[in-house]
PDB file of N, CA and C in Angstrom:
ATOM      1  N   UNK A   1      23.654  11.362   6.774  1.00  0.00           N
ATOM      2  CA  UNK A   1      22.962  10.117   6.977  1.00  0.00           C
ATOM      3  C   UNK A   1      21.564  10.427   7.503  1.00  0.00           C
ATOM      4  N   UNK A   2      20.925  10.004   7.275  1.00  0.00           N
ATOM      5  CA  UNK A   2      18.694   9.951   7.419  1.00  0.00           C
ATOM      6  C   UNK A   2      18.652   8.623   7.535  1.00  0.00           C
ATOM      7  N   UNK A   3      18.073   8.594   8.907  1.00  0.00           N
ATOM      8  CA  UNK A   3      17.308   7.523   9.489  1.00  0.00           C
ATOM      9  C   UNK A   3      15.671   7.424   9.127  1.00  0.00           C
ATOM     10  N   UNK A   4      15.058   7.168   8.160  1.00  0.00           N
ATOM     11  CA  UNK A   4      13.880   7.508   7.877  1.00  0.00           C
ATOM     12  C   UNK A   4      13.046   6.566   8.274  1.00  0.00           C
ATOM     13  N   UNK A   5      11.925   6.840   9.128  1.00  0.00           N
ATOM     14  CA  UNK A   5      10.390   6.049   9.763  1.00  0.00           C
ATOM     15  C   UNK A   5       9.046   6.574   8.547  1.00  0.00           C
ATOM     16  N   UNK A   6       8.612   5.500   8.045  1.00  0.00           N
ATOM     17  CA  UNK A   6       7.595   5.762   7.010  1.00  0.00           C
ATOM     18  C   UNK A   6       6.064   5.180   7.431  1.00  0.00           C
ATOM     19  N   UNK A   7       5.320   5.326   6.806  1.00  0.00           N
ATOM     20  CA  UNK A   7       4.116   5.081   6.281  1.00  0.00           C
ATOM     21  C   UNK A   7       3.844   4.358   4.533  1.00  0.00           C
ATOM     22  N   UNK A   8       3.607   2.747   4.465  1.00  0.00           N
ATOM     23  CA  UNK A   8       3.182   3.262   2.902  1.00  0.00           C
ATOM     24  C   UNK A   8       1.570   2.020   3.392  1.00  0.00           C
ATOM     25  N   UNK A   9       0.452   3.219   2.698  1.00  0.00           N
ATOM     26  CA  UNK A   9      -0.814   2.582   2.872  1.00  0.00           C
ATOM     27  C   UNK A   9      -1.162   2.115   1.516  1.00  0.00           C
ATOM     28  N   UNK A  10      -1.659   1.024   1.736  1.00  0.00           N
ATOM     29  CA  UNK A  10      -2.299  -0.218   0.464  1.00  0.00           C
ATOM     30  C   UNK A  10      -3.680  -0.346   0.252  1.00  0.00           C
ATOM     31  N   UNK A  11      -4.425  -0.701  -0.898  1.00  0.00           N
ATOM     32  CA  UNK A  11      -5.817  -0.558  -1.071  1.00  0.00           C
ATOM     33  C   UNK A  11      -6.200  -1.439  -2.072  1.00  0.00           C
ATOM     34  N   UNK A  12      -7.722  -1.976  -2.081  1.00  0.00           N
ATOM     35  CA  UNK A  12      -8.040  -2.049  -3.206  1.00  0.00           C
ATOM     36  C   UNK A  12      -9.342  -1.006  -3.347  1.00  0.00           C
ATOM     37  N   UNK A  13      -9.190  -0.529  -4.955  1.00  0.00           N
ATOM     38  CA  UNK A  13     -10.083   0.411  -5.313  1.00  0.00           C
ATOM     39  C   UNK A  13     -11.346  -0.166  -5.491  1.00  0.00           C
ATOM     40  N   UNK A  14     -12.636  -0.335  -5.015  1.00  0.00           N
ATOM     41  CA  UNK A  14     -13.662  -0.973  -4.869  1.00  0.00           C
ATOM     42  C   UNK A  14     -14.261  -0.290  -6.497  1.00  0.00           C
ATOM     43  N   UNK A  15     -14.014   1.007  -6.915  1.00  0.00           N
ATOM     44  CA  UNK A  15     -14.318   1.642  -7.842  1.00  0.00           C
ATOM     45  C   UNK A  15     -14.094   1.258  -8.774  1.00  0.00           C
ATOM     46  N   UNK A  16     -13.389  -0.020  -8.903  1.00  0.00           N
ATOM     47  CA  UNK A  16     -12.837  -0.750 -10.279  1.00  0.00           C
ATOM     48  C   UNK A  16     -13.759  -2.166 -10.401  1.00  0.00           C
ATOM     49  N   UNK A  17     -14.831  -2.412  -9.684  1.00  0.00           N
ATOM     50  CA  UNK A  17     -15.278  -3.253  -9.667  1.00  0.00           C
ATOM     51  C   UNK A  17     -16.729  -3.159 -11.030  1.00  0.00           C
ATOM     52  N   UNK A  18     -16.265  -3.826 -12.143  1.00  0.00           N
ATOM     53  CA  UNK A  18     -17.158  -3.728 -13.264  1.00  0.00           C
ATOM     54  C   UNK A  18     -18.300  -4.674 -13.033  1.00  0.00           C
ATOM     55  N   UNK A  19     -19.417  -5.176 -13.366  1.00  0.00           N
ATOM     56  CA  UNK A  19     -20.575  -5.433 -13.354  1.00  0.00           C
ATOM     57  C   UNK A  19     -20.300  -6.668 -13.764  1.00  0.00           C
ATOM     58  N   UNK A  20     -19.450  -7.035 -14.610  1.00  0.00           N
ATOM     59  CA  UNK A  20     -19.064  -8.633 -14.792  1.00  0.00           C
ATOM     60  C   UNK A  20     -18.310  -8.920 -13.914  1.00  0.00           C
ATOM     61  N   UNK A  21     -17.688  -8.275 -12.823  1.00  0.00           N
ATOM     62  CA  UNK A  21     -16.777  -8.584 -11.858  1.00  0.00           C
ATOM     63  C   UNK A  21     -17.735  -9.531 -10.592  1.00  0.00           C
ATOM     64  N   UNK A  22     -19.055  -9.334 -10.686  1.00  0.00           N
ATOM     65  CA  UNK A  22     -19.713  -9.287  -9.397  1.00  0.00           C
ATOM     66  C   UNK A  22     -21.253 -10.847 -10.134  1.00  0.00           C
ATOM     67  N   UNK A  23     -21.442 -11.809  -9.526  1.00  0.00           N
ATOM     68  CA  UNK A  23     -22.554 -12.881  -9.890  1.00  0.00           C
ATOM     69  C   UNK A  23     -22.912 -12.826  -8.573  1.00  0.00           C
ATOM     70  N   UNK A  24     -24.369 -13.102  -8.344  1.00  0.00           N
ATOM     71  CA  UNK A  24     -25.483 -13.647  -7.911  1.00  0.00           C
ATOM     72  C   UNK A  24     -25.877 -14.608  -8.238  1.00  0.00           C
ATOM     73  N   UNK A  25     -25.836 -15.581  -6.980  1.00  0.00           N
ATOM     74  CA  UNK A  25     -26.656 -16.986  -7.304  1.00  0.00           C
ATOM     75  C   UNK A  25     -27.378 -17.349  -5.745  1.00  0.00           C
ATOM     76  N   UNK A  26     -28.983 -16.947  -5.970  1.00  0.00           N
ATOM     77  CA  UNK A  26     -29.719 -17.290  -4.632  1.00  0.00           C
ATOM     78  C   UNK A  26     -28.855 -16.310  -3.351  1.00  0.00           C
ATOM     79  N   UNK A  27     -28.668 -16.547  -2.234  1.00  0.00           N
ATOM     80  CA  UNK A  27     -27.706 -16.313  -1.419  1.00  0.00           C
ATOM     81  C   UNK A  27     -26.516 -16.118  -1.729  1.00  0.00           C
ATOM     82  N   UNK A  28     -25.889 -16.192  -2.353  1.00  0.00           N
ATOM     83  CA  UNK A  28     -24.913 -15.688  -2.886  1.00  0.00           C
ATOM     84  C   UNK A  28     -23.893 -14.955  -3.560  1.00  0.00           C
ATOM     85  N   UNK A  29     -23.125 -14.901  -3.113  1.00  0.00           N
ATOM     86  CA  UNK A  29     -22.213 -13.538  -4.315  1.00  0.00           C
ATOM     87  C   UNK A  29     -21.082 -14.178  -4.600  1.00  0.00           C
ATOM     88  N   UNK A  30     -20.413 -13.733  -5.871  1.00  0.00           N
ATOM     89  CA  UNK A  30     -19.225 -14.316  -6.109  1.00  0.00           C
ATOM     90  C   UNK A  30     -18.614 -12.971  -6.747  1.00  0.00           C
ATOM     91  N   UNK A  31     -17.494 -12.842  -6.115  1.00  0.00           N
ATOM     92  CA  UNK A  31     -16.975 -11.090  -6.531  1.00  0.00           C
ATOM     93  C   UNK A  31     -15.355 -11.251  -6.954  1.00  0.00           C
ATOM     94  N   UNK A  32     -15.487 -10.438  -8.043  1.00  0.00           N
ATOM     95  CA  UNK A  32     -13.363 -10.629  -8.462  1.00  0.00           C
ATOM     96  C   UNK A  32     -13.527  -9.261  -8.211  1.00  0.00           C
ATOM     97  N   UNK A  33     -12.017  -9.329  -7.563  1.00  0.00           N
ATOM     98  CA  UNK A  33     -11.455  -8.227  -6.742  1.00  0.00           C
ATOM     99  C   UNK A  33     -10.802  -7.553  -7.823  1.00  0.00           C
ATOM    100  N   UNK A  34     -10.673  -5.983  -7.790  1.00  0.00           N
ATOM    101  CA  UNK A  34      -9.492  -5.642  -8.532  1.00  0.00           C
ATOM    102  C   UNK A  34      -8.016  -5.981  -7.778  1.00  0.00           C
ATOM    103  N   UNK A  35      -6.877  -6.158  -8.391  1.00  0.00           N
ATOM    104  CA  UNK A  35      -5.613  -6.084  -7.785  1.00  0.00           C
ATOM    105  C   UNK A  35      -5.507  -4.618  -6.621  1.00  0.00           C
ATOM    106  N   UNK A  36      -4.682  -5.249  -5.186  1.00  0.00           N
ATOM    107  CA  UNK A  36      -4.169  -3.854  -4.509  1.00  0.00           C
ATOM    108  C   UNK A  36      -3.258  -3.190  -5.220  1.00  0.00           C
ATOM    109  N   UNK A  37      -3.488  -1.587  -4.698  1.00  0.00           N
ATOM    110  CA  UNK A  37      -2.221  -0.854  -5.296  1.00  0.00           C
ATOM    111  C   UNK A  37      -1.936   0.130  -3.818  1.00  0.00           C
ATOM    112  N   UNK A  38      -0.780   0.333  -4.229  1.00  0.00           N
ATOM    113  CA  UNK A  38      -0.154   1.446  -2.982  1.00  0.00           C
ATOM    114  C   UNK A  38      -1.189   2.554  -3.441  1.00  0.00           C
ATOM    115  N   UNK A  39      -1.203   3.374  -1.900  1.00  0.00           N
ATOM    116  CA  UNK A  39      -2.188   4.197  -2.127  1.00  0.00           C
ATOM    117  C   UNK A  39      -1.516   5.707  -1.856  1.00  0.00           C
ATOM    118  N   UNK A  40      -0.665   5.519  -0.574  1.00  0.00           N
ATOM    119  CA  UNK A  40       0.208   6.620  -0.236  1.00  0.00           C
ATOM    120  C   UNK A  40       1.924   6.358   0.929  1.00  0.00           C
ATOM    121  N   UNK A  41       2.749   7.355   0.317  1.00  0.00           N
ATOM    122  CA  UNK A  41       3.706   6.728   1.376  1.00  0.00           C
ATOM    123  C   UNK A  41       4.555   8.199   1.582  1.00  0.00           C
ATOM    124  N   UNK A  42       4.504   8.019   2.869  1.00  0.00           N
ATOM    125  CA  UNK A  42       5.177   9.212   3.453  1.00  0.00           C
ATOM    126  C   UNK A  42       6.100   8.954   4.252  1.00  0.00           C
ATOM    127  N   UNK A  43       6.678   9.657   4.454  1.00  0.00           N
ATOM    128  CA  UNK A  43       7.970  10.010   5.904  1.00  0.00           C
ATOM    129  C   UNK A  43       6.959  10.113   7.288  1.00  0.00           C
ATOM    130  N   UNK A  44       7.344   9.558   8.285  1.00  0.00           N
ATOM    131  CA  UNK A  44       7.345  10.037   9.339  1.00  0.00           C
ATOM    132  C   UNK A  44       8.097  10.879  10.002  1.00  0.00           C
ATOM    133  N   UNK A  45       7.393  12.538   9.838  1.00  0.00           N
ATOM    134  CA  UNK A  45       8.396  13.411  10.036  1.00  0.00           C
ATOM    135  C   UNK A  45       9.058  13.695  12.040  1.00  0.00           C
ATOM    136  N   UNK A  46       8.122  13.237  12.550  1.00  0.00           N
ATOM    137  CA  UNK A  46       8.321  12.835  14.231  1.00  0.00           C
ATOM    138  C   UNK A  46       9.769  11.976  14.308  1.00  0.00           C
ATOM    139  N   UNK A  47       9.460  10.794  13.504  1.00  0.00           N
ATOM    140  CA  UNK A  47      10.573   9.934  13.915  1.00  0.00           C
ATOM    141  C   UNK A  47      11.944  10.001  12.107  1.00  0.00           C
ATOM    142  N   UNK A  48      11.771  10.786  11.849  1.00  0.00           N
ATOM    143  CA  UNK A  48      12.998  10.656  10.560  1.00  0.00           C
ATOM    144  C   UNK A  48      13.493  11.783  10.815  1.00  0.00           C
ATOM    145  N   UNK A  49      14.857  11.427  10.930  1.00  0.00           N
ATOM    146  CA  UNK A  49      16.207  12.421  11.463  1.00  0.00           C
ATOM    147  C   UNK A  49      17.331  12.475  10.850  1.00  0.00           C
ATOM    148  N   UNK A  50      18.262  13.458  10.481  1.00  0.00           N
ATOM    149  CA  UNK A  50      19.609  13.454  10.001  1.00  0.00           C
ATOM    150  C   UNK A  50      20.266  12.888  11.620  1.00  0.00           C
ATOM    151  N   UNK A  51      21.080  12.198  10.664  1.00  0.00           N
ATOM    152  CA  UNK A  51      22.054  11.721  12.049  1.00  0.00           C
ATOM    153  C   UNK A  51      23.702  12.273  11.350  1.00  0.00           C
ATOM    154  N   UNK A  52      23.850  12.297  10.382  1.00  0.00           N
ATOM    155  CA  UNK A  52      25.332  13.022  10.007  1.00  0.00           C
ATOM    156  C   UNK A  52      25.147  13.994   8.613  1.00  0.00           C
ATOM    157  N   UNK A  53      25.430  15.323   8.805  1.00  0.00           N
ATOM    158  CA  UNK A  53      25.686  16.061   7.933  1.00  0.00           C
ATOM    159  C   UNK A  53      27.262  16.426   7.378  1.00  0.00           C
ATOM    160  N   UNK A  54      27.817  15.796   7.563  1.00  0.00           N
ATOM    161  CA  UNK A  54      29.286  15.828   7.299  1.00  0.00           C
ATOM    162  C   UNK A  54      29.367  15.513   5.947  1.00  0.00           C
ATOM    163  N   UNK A  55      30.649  16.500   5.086  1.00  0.00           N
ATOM    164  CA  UNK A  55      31.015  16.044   3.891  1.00  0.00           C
ATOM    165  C   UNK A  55      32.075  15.684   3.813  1.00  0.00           C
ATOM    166  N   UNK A  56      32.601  14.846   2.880  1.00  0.00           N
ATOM    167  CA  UNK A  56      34.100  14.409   2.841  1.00  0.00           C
ATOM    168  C   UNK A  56      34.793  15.531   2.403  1.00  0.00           C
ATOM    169  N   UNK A  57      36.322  15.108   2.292  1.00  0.00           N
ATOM    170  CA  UNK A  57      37.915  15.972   2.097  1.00  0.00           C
ATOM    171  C   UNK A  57      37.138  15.894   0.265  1.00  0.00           C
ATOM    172  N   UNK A  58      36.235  15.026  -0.372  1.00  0.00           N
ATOM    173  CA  UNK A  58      36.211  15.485  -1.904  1.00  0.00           C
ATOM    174  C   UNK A  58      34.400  15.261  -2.222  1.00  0.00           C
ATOM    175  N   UNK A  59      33.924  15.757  -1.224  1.00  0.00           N
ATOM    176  CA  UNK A  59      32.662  16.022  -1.763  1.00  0.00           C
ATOM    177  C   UNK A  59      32.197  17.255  -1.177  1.00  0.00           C
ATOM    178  N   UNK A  60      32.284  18.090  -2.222  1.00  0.00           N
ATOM    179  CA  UNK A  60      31.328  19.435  -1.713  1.00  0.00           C
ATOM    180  C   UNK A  60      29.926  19.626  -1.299  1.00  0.00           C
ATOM    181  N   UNK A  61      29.270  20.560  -0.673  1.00  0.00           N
ATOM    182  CA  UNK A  61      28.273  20.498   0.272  1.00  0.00           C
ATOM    183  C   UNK A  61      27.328  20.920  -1.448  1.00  0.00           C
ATOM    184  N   UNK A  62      26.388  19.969  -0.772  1.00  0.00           N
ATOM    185  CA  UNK A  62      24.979  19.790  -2.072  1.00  0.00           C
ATOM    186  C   UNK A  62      23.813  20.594  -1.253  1.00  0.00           C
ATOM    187  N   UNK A  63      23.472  21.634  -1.140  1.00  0.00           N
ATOM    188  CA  UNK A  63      21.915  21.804  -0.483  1.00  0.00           C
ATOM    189  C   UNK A  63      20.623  20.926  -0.800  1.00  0.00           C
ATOM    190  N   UNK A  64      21.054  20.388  -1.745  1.00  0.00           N
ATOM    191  CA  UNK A  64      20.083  19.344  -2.334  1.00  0.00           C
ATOM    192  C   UNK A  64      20.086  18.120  -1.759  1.00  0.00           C
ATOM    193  N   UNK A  65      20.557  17.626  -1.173  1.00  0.00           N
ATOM    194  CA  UNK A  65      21.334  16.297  -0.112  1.00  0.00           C
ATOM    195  C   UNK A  65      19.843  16.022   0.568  1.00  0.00           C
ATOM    196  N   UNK A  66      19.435  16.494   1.470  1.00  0.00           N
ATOM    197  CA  UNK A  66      18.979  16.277   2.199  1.00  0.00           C
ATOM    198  C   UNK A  66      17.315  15.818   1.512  1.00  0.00           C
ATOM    199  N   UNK A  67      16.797  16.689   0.876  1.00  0.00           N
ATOM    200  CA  UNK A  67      15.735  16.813   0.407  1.00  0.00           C
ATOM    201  C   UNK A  67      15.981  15.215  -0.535  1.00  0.00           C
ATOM    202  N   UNK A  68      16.765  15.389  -1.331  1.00  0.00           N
ATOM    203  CA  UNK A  68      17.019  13.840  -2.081  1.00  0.00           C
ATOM    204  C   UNK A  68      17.394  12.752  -1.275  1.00  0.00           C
ATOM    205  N   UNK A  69      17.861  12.732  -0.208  1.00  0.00           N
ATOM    206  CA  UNK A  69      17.430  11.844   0.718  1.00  0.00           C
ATOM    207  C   UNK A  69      16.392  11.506   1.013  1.00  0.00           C
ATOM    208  N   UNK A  70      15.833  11.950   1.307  1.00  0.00           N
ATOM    209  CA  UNK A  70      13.978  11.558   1.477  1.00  0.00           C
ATOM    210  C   UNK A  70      13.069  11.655   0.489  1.00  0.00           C
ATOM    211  N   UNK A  71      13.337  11.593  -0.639  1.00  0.00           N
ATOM    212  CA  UNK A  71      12.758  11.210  -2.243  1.00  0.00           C
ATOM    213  C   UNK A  71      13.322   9.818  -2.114  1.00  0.00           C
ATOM    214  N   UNK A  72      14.551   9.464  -2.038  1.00  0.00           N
ATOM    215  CA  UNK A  72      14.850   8.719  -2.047  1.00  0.00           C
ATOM    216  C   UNK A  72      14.612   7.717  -0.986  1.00  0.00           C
ATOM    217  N   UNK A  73      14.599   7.730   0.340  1.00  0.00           N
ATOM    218  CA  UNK A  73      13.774   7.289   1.250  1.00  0.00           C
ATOM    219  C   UNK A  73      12.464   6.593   1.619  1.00  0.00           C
ATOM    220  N   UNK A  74      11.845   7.523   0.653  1.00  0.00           N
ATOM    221  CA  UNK A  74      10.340   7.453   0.293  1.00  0.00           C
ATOM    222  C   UNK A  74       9.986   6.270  -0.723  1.00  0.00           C
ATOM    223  N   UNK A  75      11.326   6.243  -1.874  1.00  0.00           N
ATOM    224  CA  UNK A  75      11.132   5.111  -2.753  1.00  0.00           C
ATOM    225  C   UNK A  75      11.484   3.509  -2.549  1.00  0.00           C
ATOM    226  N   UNK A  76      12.410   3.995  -1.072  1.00  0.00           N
ATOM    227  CA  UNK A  76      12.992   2.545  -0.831  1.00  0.00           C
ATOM    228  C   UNK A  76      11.667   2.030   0.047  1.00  0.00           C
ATOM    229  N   UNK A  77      11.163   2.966   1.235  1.00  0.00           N
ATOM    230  CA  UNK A  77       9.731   2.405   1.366  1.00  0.00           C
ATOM    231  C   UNK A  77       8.815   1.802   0.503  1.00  0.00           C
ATOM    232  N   UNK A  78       8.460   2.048  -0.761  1.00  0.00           N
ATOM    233  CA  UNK A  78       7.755   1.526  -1.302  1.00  0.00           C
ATOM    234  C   UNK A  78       8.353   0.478  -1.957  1.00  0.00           C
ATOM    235  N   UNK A  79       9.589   0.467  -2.481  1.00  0.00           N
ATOM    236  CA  UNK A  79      10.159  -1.082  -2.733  1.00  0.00           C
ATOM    237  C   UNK A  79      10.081  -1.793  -1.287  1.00  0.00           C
ATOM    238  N   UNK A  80       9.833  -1.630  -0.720  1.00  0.00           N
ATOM    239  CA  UNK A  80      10.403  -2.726   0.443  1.00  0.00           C
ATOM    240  C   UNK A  80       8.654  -3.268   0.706  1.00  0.00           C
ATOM    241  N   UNK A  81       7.892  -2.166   0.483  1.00  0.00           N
ATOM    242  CA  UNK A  81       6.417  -2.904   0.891  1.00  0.00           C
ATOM    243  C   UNK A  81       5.911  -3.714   0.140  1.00  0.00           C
ATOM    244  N   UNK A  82       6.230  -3.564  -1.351  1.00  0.00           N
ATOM    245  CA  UNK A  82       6.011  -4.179  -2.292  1.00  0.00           C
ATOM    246  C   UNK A  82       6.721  -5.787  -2.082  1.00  0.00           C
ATOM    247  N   UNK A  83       7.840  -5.766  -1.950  1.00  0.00           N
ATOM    248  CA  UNK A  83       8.806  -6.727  -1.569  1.00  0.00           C
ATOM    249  C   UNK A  83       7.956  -7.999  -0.597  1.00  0.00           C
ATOM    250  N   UNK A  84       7.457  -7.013   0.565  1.00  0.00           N
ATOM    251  CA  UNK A  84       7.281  -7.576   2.242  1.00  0.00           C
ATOM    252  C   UNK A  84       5.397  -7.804   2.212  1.00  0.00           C
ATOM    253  N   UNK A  85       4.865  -8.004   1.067  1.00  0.00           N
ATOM    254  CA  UNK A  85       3.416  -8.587   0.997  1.00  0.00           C
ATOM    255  C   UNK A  85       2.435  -7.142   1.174  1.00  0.00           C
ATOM    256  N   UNK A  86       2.626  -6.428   1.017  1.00  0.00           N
ATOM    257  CA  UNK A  86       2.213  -5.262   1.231  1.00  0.00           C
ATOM    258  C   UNK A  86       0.259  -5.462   0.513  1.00  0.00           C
ATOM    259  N   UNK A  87       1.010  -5.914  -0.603  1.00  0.00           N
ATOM    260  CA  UNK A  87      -0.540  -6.399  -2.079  1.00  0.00           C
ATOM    261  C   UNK A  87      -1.191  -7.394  -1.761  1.00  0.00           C
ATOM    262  N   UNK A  88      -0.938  -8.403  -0.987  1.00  0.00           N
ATOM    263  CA  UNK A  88      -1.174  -9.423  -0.003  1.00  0.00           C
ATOM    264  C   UNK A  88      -2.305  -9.153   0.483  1.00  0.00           C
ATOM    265  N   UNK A  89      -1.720  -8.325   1.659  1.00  0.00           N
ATOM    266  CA  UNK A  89      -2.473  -7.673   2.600  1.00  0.00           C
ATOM    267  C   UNK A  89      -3.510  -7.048   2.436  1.00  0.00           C
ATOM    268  N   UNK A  90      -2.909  -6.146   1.663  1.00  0.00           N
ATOM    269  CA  UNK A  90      -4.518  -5.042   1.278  1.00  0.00           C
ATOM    270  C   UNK A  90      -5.554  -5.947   0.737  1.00  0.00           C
ATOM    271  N   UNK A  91      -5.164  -7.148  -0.039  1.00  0.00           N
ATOM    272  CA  UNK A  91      -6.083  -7.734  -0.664  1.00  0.00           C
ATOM    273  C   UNK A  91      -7.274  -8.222   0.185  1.00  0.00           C
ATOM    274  N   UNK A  92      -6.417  -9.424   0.883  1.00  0.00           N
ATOM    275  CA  UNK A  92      -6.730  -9.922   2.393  1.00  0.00           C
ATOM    276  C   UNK A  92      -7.694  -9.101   2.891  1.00  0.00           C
ATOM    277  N   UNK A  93      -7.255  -8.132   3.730  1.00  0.00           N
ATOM    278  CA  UNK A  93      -8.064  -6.948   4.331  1.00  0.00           C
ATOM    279  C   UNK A  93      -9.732  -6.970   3.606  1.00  0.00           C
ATOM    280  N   UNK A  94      -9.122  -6.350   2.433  1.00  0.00           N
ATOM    281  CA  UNK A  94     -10.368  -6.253   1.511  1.00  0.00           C
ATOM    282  C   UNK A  94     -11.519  -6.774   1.716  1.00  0.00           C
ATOM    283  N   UNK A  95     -11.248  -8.883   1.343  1.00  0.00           N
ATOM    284  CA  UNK A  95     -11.573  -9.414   1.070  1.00  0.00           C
ATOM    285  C   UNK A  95     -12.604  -9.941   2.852  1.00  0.00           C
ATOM    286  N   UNK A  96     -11.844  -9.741   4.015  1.00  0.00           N
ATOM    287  CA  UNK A  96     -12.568  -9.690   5.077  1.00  0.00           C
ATOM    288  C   UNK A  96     -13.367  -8.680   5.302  1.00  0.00           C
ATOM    289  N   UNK A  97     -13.311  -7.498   4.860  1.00  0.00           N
ATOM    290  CA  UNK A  97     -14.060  -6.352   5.092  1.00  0.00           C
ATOM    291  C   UNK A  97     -15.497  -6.746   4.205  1.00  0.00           C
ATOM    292  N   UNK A  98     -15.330  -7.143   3.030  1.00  0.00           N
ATOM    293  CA  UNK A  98     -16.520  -7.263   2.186  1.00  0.00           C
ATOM    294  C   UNK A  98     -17.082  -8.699   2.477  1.00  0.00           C
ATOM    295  N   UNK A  99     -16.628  -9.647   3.123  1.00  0.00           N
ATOM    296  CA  UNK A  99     -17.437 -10.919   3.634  1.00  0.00           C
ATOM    297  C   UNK A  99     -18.124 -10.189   4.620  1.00  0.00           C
ATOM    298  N   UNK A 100     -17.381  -9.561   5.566  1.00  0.00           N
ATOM    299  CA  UNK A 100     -18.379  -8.955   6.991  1.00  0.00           C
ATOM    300  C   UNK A 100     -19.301  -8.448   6.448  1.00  0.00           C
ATOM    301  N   UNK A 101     -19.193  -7.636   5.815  1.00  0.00           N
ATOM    302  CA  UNK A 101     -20.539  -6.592   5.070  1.00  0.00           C
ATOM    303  C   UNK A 101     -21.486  -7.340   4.325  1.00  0.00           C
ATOM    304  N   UNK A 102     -21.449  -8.568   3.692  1.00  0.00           N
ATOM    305  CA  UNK A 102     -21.896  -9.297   3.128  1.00  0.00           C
ATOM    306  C   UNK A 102     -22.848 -10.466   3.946  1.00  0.00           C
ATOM    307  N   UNK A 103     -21.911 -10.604   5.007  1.00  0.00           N
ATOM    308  CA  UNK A 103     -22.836 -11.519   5.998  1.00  0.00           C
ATOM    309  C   UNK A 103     -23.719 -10.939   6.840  1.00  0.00           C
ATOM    310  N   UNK A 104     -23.452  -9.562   7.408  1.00  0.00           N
ATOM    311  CA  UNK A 104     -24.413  -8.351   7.685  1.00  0.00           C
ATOM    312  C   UNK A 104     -25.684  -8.539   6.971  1.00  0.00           C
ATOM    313  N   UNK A 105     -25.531  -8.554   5.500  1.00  0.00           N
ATOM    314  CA  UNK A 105     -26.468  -8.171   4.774  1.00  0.00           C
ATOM    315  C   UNK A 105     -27.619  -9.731   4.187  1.00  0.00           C
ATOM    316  N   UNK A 106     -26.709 -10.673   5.070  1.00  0.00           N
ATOM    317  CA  UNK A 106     -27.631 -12.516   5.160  1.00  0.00           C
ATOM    318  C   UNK A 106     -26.834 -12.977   3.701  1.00  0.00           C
ATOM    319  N   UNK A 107     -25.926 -12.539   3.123  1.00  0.00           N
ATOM    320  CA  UNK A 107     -25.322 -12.972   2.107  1.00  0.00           C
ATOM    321  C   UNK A 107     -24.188 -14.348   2.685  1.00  0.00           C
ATOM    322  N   UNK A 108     -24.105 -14.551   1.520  1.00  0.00           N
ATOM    323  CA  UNK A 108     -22.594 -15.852   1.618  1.00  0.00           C
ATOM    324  C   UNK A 108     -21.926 -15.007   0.571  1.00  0.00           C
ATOM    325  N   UNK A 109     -20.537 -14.994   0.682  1.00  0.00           N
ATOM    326  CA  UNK A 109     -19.500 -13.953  -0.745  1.00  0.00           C
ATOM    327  C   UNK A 109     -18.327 -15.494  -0.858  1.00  0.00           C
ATOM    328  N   UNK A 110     -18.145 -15.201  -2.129  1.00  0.00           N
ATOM    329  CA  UNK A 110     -17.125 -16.019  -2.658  1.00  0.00           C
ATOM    330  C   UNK A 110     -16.041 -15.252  -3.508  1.00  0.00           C
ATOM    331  N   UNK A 111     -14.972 -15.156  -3.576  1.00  0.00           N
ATOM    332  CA  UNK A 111     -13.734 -14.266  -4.417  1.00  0.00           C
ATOM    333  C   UNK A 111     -13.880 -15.167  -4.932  1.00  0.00           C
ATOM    334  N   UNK A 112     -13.468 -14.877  -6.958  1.00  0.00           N
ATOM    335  CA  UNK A 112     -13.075 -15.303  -7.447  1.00  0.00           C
ATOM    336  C   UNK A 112     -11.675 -15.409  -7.728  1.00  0.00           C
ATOM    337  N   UNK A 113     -11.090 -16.343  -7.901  1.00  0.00           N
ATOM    338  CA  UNK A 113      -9.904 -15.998  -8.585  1.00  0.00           C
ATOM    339  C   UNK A 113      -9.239 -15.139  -9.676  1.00  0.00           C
ATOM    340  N   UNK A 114      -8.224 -14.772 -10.012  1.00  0.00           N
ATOM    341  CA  UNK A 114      -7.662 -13.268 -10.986  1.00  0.00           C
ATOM    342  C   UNK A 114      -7.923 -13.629 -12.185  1.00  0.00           C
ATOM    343  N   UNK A 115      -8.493 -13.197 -13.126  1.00  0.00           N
ATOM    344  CA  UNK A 115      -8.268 -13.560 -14.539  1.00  0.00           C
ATOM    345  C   UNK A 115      -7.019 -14.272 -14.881  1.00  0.00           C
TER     346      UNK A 115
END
C-alpha cells in the first residue's frame, strides 16, 4: 500500500498566443487566451510512503510493485486535478496576472471568450 502526496502544476502557454488572438482599441486590449494545460506532476517524495509491503497466500512478490505504484499514483493525480478545476484555475491565474501587467502598463484588458 503507497500513501502518495503530489504536486500537479497548471499553465497557460502565453507562447500560443497568435496575433489574431490579441486587438487594440485606444486603451485597450482584448486578448483570447490559449486553453490551460497540466504542466508537471510529481510525487512528493518527503511525504509518499509504503505503508504495507505484504503479499498474499496467492500473489507472488513483483519487484515491479512498487515503482508501478507511483506511475500509477502519478496518473490518479492528474485525473483528480483535472476533475477538481485544476484548468479553471490556471486560467483564472493567468488571466489576473495579465490584467495586473496590463494596468501597470495604463492599459484596460478584456478576455475574450473561446472560439
Amino acid at each position: 500500500m503507497l500513501v502518495a502526496h503530489g504536486v500537479v502544476k497548471a499553465g497557460v502557454d502565453l507562447q500560443e498566443i497568435k496575433p489574431e488572438d490579441v486587438r487594440v482599441e485606444d486603451k485597450r486590449v482584448i486578448v483570447r487566451l490559449p486553453r490551460a494545460k497540466i504542466t508537471d506532476v510529481y510525487l512528493d517524495e518527503h511525504k509518499t510512503r509504503i505503508v504495507d509491503r505484504t503479499t498474499g497466500l496467492l500473489r507472488a512478490f513483483d519487484k515491479d510493485l512498487e515503482q508501478n505504484a507511483r506511475r500509477q499514483a502519478v496518473d490518479d493525480l492528474r485525473l483528480a486535478a483535472r476533475y477538481n478545476g485544476i484548468y479553471g484555475d490556471a486560467e483564472e491565474r493567468a488571466r489576473l496576472q495579465l490584467a495586473n501587467l496590463f494596468r501597470q502598463l495604463g492599459l484596460q484588458v478584456e478576455f475574450a471568450k473561446d472560439k
